[in-house]
C-alpha atoms as a PDB file:
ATOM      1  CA  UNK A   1       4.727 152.150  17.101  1.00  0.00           C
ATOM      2  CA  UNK A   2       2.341 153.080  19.960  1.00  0.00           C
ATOM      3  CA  UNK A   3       5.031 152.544  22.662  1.00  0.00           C
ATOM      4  CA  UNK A   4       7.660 154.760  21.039  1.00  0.00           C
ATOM      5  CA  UNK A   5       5.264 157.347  20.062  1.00  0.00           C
ATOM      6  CA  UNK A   6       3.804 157.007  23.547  1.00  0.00           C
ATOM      7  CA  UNK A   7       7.483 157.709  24.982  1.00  0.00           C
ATOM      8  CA  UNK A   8       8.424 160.439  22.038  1.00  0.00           C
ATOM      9  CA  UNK A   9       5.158 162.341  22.966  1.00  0.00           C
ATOM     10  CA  UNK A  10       5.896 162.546  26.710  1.00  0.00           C
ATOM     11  CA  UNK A  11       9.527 163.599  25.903  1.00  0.00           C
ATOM     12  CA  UNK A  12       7.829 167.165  24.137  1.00  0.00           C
ATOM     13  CA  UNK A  13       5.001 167.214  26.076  1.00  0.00           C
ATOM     14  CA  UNK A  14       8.196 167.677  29.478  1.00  0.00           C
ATOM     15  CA  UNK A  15      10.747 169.789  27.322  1.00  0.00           C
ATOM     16  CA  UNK A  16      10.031 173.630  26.791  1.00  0.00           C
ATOM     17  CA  UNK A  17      13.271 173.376  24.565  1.00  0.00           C
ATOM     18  CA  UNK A  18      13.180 172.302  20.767  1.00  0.00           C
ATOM     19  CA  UNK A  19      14.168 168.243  20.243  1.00  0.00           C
ATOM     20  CA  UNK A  20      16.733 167.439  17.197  1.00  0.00           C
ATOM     21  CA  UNK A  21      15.450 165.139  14.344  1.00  0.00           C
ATOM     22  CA  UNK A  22      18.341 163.061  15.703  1.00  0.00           C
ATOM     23  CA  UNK A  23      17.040 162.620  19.032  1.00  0.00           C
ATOM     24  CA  UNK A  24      13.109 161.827  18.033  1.00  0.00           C
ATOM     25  CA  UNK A  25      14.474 159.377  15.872  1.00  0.00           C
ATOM     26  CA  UNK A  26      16.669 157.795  18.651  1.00  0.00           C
ATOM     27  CA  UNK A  27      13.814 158.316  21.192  1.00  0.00           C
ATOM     28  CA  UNK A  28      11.112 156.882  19.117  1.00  0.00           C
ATOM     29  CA  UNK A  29      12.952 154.018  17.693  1.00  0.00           C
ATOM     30  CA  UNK A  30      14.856 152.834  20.706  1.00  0.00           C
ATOM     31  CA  UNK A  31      11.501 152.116  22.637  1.00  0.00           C
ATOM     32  CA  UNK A  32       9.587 150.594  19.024  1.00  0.00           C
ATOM     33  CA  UNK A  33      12.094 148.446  18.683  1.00  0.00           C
ATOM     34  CA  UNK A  34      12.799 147.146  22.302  1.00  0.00           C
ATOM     35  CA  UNK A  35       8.979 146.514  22.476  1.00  0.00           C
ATOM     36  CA  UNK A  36       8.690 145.074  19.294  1.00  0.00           C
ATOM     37  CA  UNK A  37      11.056 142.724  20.331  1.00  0.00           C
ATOM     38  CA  UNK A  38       8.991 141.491  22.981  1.00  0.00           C
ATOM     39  CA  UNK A  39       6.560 140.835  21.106  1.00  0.00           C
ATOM     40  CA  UNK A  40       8.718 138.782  18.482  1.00  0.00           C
ATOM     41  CA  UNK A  41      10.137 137.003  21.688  1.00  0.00           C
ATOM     42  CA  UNK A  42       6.601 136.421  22.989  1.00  0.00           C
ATOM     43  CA  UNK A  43       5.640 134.636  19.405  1.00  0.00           C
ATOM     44  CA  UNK A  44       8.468 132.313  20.235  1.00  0.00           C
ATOM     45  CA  UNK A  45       6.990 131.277  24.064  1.00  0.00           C
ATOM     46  CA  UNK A  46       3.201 131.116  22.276  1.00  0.00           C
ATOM     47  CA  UNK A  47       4.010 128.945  19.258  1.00  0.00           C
ATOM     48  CA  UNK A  48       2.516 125.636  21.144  1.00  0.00           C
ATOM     49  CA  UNK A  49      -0.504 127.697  22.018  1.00  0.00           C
ATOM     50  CA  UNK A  50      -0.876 129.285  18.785  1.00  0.00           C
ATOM     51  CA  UNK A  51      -0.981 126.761  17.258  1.00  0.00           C
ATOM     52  CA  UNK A  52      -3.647 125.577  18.870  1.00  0.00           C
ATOM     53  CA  UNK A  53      -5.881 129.172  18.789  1.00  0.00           C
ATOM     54  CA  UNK A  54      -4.197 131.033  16.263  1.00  0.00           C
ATOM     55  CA  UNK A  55      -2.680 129.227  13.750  1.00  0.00           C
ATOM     56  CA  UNK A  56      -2.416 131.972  11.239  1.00  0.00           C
ATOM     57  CA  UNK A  57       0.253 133.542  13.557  1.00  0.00           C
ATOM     58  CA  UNK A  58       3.833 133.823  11.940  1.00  0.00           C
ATOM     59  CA  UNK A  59       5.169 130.884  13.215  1.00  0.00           C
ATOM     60  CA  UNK A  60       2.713 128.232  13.434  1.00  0.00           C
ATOM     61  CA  UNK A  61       1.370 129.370   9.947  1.00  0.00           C
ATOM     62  CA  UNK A  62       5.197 128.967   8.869  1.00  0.00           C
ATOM     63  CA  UNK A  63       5.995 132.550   7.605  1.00  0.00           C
ATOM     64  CA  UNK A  64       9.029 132.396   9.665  1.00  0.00           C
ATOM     65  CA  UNK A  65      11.161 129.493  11.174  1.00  0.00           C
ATOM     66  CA  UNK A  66      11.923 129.397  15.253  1.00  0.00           C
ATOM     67  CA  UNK A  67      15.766 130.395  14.383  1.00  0.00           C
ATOM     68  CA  UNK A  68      14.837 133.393  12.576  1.00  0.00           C
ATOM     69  CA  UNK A  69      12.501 134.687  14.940  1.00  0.00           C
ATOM     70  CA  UNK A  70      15.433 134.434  17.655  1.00  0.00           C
ATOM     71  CA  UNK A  71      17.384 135.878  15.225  1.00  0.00           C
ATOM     72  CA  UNK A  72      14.793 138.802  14.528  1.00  0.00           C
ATOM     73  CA  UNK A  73      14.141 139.292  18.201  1.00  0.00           C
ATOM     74  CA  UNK A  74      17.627 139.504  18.983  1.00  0.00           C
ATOM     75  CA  UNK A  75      18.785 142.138  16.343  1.00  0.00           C
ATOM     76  CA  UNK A  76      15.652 144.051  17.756  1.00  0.00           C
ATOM     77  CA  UNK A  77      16.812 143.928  21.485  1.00  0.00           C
ATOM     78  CA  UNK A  78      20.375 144.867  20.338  1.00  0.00           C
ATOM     79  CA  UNK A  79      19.252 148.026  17.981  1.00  0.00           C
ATOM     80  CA  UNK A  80      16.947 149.164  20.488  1.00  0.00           C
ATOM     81  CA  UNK A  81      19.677 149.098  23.415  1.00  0.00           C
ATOM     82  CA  UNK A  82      22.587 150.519  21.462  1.00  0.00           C
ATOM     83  CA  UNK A  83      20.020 153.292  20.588  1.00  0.00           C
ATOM     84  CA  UNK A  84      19.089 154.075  24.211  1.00  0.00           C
ATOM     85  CA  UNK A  85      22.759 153.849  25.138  1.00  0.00           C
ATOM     86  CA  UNK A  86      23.622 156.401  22.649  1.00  0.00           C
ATOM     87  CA  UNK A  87      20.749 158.764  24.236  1.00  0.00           C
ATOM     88  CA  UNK A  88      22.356 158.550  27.689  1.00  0.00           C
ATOM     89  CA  UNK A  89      23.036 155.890  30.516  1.00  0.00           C
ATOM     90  CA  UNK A  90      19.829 156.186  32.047  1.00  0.00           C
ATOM     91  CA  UNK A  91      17.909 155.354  28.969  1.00  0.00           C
ATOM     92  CA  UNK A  92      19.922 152.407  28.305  1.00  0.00           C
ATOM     93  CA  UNK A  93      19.225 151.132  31.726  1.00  0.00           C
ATOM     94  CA  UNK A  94      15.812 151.496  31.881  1.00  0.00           C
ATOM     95  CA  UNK A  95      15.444 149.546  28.091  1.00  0.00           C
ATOM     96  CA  UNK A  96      17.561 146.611  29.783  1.00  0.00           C
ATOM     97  CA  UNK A  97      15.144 146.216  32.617  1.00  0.00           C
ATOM     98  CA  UNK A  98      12.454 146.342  30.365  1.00  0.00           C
ATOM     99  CA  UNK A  99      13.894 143.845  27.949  1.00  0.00           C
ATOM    100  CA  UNK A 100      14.921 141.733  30.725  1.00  0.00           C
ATOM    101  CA  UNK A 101      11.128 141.793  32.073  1.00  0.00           C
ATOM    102  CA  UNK A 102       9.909 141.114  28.710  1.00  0.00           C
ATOM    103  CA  UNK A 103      11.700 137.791  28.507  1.00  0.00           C
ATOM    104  CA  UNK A 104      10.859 137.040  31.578  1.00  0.00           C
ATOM    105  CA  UNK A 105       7.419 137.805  30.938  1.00  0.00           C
ATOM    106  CA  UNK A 106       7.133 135.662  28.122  1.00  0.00           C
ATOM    107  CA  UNK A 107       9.003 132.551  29.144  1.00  0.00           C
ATOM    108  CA  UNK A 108       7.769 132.202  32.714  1.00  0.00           C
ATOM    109  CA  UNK A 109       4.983 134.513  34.406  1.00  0.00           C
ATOM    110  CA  UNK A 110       2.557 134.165  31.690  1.00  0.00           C
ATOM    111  CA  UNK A 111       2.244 130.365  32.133  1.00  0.00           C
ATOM    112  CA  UNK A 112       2.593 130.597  36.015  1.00  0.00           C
ATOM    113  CA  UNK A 113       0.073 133.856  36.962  1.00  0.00           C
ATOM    114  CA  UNK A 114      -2.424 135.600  34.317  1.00  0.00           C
ATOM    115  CA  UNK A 115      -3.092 138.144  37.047  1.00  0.00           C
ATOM    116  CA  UNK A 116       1.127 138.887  37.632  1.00  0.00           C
ATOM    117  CA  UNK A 117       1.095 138.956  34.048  1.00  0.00           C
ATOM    118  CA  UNK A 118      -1.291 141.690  33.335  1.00  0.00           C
ATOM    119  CA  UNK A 119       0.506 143.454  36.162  1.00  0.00           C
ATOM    120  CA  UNK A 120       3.970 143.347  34.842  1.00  0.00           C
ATOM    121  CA  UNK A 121       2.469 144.279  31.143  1.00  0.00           C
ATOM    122  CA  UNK A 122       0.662 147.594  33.079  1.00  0.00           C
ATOM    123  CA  UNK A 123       3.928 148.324  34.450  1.00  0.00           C
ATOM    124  CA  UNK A 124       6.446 148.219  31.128  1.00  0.00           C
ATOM    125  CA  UNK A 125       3.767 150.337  29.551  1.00  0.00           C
ATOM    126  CA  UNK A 126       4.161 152.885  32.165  1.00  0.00           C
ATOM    127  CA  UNK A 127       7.913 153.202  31.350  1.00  0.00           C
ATOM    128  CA  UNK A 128       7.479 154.825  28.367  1.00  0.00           C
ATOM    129  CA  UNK A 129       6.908 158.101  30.067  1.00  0.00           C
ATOM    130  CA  UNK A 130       9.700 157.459  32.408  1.00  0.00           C
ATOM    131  CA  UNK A 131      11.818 156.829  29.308  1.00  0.00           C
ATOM    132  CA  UNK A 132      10.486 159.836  27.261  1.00  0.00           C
ATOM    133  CA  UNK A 133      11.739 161.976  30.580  1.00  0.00           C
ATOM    134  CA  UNK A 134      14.932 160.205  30.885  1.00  0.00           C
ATOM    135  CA  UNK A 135      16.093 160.664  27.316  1.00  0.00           C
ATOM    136  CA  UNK A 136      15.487 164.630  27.723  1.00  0.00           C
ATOM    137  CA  UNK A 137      17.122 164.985  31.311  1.00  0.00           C
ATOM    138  CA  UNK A 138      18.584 161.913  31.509  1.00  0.00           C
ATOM    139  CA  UNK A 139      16.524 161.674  35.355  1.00  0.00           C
ATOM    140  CA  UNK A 140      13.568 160.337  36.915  1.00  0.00           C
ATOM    141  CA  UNK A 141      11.787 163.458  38.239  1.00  0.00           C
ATOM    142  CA  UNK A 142       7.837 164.066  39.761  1.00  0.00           C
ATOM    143  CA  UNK A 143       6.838 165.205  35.637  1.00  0.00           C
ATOM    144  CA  UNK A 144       7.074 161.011  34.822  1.00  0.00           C
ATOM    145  CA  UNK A 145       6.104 159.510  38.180  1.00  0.00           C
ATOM    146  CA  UNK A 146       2.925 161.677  38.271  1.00  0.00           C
ATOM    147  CA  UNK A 147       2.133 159.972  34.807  1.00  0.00           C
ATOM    148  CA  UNK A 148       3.048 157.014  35.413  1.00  0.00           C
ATOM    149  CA  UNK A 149       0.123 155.481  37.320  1.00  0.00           C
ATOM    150  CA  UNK A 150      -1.816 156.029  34.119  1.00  0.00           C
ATOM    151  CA  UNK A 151      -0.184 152.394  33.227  1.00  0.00           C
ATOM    152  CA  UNK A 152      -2.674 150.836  35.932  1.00  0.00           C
ATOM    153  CA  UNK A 153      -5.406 151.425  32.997  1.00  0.00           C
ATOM    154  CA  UNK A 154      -3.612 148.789  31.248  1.00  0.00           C
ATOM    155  CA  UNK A 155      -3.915 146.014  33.459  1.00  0.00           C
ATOM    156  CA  UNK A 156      -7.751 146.321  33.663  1.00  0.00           C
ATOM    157  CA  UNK A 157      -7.566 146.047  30.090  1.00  0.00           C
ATOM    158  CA  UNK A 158      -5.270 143.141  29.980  1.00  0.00           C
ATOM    159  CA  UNK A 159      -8.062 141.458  32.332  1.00  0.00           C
ATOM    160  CA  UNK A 160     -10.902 142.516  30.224  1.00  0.00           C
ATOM    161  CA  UNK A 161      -9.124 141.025  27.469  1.00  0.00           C
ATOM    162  CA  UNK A 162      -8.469 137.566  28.878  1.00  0.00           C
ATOM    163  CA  UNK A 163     -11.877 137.267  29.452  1.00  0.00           C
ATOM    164  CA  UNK A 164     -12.640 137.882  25.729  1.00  0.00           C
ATOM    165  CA  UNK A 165      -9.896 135.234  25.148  1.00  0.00           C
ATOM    166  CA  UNK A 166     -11.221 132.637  28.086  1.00  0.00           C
ATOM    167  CA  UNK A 167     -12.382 130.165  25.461  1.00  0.00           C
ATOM    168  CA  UNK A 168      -8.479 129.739  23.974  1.00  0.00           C
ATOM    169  CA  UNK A 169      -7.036 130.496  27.066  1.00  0.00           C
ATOM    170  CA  UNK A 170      -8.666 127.421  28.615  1.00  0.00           C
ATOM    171  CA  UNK A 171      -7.687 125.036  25.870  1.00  0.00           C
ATOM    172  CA  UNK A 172      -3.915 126.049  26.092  1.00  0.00           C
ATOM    173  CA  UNK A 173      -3.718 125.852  29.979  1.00  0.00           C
ATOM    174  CA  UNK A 174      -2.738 129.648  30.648  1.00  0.00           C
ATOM    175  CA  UNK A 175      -3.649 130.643  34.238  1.00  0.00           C
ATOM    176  CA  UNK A 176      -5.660 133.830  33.425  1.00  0.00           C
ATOM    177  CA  UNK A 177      -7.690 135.711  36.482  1.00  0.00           C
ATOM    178  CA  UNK A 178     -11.255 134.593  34.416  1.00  0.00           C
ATOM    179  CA  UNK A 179     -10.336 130.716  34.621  1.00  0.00           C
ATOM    180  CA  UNK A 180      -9.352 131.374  38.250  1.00  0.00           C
ATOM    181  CA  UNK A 181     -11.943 133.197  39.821  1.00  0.00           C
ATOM    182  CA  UNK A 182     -14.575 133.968  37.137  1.00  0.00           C
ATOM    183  CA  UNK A 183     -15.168 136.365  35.134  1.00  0.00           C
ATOM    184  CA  UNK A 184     -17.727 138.662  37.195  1.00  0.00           C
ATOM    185  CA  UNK A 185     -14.584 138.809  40.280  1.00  0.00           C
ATOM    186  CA  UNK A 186     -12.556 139.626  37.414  1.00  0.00           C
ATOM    187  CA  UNK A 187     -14.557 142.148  35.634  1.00  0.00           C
ATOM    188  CA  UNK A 188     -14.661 143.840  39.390  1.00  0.00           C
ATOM    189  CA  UNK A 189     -10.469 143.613  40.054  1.00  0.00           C
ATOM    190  CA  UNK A 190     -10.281 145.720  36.787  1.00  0.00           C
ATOM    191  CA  UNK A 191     -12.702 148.205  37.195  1.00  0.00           C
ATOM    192  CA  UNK A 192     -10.667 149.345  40.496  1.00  0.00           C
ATOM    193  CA  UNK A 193      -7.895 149.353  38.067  1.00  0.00           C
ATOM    194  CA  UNK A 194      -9.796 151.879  35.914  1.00  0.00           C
ATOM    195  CA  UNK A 195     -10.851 153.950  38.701  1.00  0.00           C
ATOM    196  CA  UNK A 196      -7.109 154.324  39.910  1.00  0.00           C
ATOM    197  CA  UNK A 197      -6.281 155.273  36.741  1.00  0.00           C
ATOM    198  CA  UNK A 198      -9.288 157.730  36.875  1.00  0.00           C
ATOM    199  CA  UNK A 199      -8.199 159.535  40.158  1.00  0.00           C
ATOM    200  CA  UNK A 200      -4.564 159.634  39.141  1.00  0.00           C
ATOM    201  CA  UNK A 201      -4.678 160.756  35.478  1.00  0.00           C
ATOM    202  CA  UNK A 202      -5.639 164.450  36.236  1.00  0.00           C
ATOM    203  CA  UNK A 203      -2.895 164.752  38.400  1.00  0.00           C
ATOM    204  CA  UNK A 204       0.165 165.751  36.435  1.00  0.00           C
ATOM    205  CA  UNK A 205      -2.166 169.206  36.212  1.00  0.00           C
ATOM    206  CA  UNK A 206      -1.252 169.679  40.065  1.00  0.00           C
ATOM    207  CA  UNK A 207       1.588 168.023  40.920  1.00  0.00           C
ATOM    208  CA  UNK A 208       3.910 169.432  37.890  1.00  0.00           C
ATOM    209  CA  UNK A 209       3.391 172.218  35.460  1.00  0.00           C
ATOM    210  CA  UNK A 210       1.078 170.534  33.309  1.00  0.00           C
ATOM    211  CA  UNK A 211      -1.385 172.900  32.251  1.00  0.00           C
ATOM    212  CA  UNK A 212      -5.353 173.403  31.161  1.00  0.00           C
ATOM    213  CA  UNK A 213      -5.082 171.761  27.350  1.00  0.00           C
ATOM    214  CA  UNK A 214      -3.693 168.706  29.538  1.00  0.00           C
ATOM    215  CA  UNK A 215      -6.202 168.952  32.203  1.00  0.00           C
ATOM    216  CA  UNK A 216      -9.485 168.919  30.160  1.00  0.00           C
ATOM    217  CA  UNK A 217      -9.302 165.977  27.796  1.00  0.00           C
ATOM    218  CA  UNK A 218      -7.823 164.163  30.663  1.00  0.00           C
ATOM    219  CA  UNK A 219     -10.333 165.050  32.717  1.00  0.00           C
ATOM    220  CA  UNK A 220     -12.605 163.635  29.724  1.00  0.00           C
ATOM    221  CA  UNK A 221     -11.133 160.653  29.605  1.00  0.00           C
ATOM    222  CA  UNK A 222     -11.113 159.862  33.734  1.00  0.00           C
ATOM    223  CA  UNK A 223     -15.039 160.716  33.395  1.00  0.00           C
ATOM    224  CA  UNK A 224     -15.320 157.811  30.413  1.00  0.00           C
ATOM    225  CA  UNK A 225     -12.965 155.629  32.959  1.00  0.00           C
ATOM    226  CA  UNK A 226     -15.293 156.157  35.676  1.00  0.00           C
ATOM    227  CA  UNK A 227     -18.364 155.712  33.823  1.00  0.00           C
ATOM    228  CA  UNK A 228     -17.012 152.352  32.170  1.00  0.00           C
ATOM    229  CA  UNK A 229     -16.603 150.996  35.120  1.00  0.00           C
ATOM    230  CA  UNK A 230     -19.805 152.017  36.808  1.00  0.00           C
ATOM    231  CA  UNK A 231     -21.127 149.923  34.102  1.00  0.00           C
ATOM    232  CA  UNK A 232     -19.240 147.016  34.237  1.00  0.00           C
ATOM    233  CA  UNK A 233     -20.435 146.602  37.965  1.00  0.00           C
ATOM    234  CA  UNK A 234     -23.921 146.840  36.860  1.00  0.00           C
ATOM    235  CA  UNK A 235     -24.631 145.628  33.989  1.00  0.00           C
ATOM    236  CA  UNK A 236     -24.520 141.230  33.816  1.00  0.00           C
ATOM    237  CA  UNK A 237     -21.011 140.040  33.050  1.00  0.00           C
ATOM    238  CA  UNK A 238     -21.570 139.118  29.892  1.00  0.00           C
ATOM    239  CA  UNK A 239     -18.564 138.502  27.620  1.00  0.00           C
ATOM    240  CA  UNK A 240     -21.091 140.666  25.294  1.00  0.00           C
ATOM    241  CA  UNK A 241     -20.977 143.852  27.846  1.00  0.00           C
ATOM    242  CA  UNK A 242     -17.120 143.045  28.631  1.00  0.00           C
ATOM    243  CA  UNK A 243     -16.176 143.703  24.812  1.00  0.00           C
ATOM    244  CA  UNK A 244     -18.825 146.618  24.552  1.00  0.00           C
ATOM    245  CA  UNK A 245     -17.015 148.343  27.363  1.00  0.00           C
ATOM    246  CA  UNK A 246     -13.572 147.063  26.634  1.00  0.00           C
ATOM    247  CA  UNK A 247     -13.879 148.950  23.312  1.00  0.00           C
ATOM    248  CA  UNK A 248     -15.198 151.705  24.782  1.00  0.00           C
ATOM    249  CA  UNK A 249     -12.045 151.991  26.525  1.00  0.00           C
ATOM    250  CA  UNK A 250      -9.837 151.193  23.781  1.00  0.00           C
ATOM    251  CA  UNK A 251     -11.423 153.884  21.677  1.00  0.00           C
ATOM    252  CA  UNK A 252     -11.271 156.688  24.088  1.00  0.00           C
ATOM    253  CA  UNK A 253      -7.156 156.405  24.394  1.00  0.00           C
ATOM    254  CA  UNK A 254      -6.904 158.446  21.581  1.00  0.00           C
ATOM    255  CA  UNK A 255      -7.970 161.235  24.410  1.00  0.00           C
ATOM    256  CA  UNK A 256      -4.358 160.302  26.694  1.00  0.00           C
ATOM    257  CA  UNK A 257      -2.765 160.969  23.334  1.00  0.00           C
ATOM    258  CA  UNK A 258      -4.353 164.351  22.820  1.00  0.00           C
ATOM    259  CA  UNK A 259      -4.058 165.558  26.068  1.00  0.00           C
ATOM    260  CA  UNK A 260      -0.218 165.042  25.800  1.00  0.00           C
ATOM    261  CA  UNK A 261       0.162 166.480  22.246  1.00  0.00           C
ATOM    262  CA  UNK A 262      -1.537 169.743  23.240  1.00  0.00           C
ATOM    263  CA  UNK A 263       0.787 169.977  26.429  1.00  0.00           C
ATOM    264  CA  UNK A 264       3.616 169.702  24.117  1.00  0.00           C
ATOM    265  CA  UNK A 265       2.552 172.428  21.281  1.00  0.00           C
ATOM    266  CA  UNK A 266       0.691 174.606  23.298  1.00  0.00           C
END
C-alpha cells in the first residue's frame, strides 16, 4: 500500500494536469502489487528462518502451503506487470527490473551480504518516484532523480532494524552489518545514510519547480534526520537508544508524505 501510494503521490505531486480514475488505479496498483509480490516471494526464501524466529508467519504457521505462495506471488508479479505495460513501456520496464531485483534479493543477496541487502532494498524504494514520473510522461527527467536520493533514508533504517533483529538474525545465519562489525560501526554507517538523505531531501525545491508547501515540511523532516543522527553518535549504542531513534524516524515519514501531498494540491 505504502509503495503504490508512495509512487501515486509523486505522479500528482509532478503533473499540473488532472489524472483519470483509470490511471490512479493502474498507477497505484501496478507498484502494490509488484511489491507485494516481493514480499510473498521473500516469505518463500525465509520459511527455514521463520521458522525458527517467527513461526507465526504464513507459512511456517501453515496458513498457506509453499505451492500456493508461488502461486500467489506469481499472479502478483504478472497483474502488476501487465498493469505497468498497459500505462506505457517505460513503466513496464522499470516494474521488471524491480521484480527481477526482488527475486534476486530474496533468493541470494540476503543470505550472502546484510549490508548489499539494505542497499538494494534503499534503492527499489527509490523507484517509486521514478515510476510515479514515468507513468505521467512516460520519461526519467531531473523532477524524479532529484527525489530519488531520499531512498538512501531507507537503508539506514534497514541497518537500524537488523540491529533490533541481531538476536534472530544470529540464530538463522544471515550476514547482517551488526553481526559483522558491531552494532556501534553500524549505528555510525547509517547515520551518514540519514544525513545524505538530510542534505538531499530539500533539494527538489531548487533543482525543479517544487515549491514552498514542499520545502518546509521537508525541511522539517531533514532537521529530525539530522538531529536523529546527532544522537545516535552520542548517545551509547544501546539496542534501547537504536529503537528509540529508529521510531523516531519511522514516525516522522508521515512528514515526506505531506510534503508531497501539498505539492500536488496546492
Amino acid at each position: 500500500m505504502m509503495s503504490g501510494g508512495l509512487a501515486l503521490i509523486t505522479a500528482f505531486a509532478i503533473n499540473n494536469d488532472a489524472i483519470s480514475i483509470q490511471s490512479i488505479l493502474m498507477i497505484f496498483f501496478s507498484m502494490a502489487f509488484i511489491t507485494s509480490a516481493g514480499f510473498s516471494i521473500n516469505d518463500y526464501f525465509d520459511r527455514e528462518s521463520d521458522a525458527l524466529i517467527k513461526p507465526k508467519r504464513p507459512i511456517p504457521s501453515g496458513l498457506f502451503s509453499l505451492k500456493q505462495v508461488i502461486i500467489i506471488s506469481g499472479l502478483l508479479f504478472a497483474i502488476g506487470l501487465v498493469l505497468a505495460f498497459l500505462i506505457n513501456w517505460l513503466s513496464f520496464l522499470i516494474l521488471l527490473v524491480d521484480s527481477v531485483l526482488l527475486i534476486i534479493y530474496s533468493a541470494y543477496v540476503k543470505r550472502k551480504s546484510g549490508f548489499a541487502a539494505n542497499i538494494l532494498v534503499g534503492l527499489l524504494v527509490g523507484t517509486a518516484f521514478i515510476y510515479g514520473e514515468a507513468t505521467i510522461f512516460q520519461k526519467i527527467s531531473l523532477i524524479s532523480i532529484s527525489l530519488y536520493p531520499i531512498c538512501f533514508g531507507t537503508i539506514s533504517g534497514n541497518i537500524l532494524r537488523d540491529v533490533l533483529s541481531l538476536e534472530g538474525d544470529t540464530k538463522v545465519g544471515y550476514p547482517t552489518l551488526p553481526q559483522k562489525i558491531g552494532i556501534k560501526n553500524s549505528v555510525r554507517i547509517a547515520t551518514f545514510f540519514f544525513l545524505v538523505t538530510a542534505l538531499f531531501a530539500p533539494i527538489p525545491y531548487f533543482l525543479v519547480p517544487f515549491g514552498l508547501y514542499y520545502l518546509i515540511p521537508i525541511s522539517f523532516w531533514s532537521f529530525l534526520l539530522a538531529y536523529t543522527s546527532i544522537r545516535l553518535l552520542t548517545v551509547p549504542s544501546t539496542v534501547e537508544n537504536v529503537k528509540k531513534y529508529e521510531r523516531i524516524v519511522t514516525m516522522s515519514m508521515i512528514l515526506l508524505l505531506l510534503s508531497l501531498i501539498l505539492e500536488a494540491i496546492l
